[in-house]
C-alpha atoms as a PDB file:
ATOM      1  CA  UNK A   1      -2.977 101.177  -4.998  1.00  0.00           C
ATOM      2  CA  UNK A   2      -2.899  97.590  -6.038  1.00  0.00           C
ATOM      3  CA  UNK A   3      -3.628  95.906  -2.622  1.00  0.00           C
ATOM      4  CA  UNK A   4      -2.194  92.018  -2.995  1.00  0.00           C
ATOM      5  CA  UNK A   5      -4.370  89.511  -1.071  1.00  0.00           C
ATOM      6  CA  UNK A   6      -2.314  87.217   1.248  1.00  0.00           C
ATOM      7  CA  UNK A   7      -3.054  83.565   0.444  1.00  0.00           C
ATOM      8  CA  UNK A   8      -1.428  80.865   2.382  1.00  0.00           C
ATOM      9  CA  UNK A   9      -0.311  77.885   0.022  1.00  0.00           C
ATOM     10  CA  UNK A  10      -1.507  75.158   1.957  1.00  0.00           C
ATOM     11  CA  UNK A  11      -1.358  71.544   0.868  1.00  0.00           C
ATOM     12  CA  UNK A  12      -3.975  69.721   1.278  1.00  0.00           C
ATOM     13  CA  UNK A  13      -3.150  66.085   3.181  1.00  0.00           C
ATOM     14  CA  UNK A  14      -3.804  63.272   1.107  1.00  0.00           C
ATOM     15  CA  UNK A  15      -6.551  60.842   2.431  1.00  0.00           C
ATOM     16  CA  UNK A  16      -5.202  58.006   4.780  1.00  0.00           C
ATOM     17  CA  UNK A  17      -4.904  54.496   3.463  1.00  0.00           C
ATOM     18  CA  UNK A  18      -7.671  52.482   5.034  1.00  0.00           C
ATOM     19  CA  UNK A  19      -7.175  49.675   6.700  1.00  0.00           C
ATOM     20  CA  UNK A  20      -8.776  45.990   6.162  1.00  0.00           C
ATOM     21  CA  UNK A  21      -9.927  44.257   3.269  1.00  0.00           C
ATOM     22  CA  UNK A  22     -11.100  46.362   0.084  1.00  0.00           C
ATOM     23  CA  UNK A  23     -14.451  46.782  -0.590  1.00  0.00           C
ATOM     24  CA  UNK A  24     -16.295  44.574  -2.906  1.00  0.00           C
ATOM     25  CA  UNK A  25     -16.198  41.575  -1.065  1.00  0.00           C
ATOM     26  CA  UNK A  26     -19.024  39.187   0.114  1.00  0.00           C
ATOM     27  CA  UNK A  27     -19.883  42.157   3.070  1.00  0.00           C
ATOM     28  CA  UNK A  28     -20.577  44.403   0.614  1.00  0.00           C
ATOM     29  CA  UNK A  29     -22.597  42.133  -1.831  1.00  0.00           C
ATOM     30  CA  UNK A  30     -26.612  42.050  -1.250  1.00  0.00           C
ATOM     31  CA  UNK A  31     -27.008  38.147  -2.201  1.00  0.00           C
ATOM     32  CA  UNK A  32     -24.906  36.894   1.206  1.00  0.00           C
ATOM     33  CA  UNK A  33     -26.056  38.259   4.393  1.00  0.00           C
ATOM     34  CA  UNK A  34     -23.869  37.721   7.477  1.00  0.00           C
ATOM     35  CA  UNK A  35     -24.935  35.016  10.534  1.00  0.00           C
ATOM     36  CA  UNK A  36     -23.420  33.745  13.880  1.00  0.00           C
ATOM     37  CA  UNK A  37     -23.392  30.847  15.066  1.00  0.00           C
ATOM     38  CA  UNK A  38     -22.278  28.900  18.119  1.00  0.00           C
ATOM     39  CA  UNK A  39     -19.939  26.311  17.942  1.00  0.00           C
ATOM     40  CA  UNK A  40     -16.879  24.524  20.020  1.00  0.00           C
ATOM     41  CA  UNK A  41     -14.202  26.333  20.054  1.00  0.00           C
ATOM     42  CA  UNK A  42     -12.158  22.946  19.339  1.00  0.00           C
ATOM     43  CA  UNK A  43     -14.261  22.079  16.329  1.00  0.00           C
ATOM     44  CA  UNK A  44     -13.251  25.794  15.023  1.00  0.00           C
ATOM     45  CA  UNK A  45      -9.502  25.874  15.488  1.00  0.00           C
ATOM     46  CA  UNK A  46      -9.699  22.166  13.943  1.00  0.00           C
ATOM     47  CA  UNK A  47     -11.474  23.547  10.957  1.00  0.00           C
ATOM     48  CA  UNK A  48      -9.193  26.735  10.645  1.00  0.00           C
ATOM     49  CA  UNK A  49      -6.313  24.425  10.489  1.00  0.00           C
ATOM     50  CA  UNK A  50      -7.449  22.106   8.017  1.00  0.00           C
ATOM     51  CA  UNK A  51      -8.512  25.143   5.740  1.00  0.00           C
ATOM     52  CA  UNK A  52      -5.458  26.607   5.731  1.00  0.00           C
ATOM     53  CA  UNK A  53      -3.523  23.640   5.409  1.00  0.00           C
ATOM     54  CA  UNK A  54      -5.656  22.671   2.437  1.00  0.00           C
ATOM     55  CA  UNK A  55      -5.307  26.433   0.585  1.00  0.00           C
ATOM     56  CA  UNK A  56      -9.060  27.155   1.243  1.00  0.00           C
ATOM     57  CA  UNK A  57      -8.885  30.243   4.161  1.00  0.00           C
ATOM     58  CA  UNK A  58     -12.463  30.505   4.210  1.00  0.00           C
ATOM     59  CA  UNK A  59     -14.887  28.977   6.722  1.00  0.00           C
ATOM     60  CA  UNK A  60     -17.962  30.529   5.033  1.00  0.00           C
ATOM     61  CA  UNK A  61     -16.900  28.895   1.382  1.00  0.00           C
ATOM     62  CA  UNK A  62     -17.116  25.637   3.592  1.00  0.00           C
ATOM     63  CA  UNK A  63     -19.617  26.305   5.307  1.00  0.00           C
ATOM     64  CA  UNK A  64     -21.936  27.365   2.290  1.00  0.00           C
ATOM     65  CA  UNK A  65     -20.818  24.317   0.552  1.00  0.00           C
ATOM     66  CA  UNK A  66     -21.880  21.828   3.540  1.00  0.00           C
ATOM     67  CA  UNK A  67     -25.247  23.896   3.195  1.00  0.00           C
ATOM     68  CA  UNK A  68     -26.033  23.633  -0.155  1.00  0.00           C
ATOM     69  CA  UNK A  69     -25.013  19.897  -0.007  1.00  0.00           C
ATOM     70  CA  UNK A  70     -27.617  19.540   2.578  1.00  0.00           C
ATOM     71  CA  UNK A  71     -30.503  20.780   0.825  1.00  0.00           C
ATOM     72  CA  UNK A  72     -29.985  18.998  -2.098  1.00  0.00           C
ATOM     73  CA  UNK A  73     -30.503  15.719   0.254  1.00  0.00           C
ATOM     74  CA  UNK A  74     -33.518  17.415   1.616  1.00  0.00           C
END
């Protein structure tokens, strides 16, 4: 009389890790917008070196810097 319902126990998986940086940096931040640009390949393993040689890993913290220095002289 008392019919039992078959359930399966499943487990659900838990969500993979993703991979790269976490969110919240500059990419996900309205006030920078991202650019290319051309440059030497030279110039760009010479300023990679220097940055990380110096602490500073980032060529767009440079790079904004040099900018902003430039206006002002504008």
């Amino acid at each position: 009389m008392g019919e039992k319902t078959n359930r399966a126990h499943t487990k659900t998986a838990p969500a993979p890790k993703r991979m790269g940086r976490p969110p919240g940096g500059k990419r996900s931040d309205p006030a920078y917008m991202q650019t290319t640009l051309y440059l030497p390949r030279s110039l760009m393993t010479d300023v990679r070196v220097k940055l990380l040689r110096s602490g500073d890993a980032e060529v767009s913290g440079l790079v904004e810097s040099l900018l902003r220095d430039w206006l002002k002289r504008r």
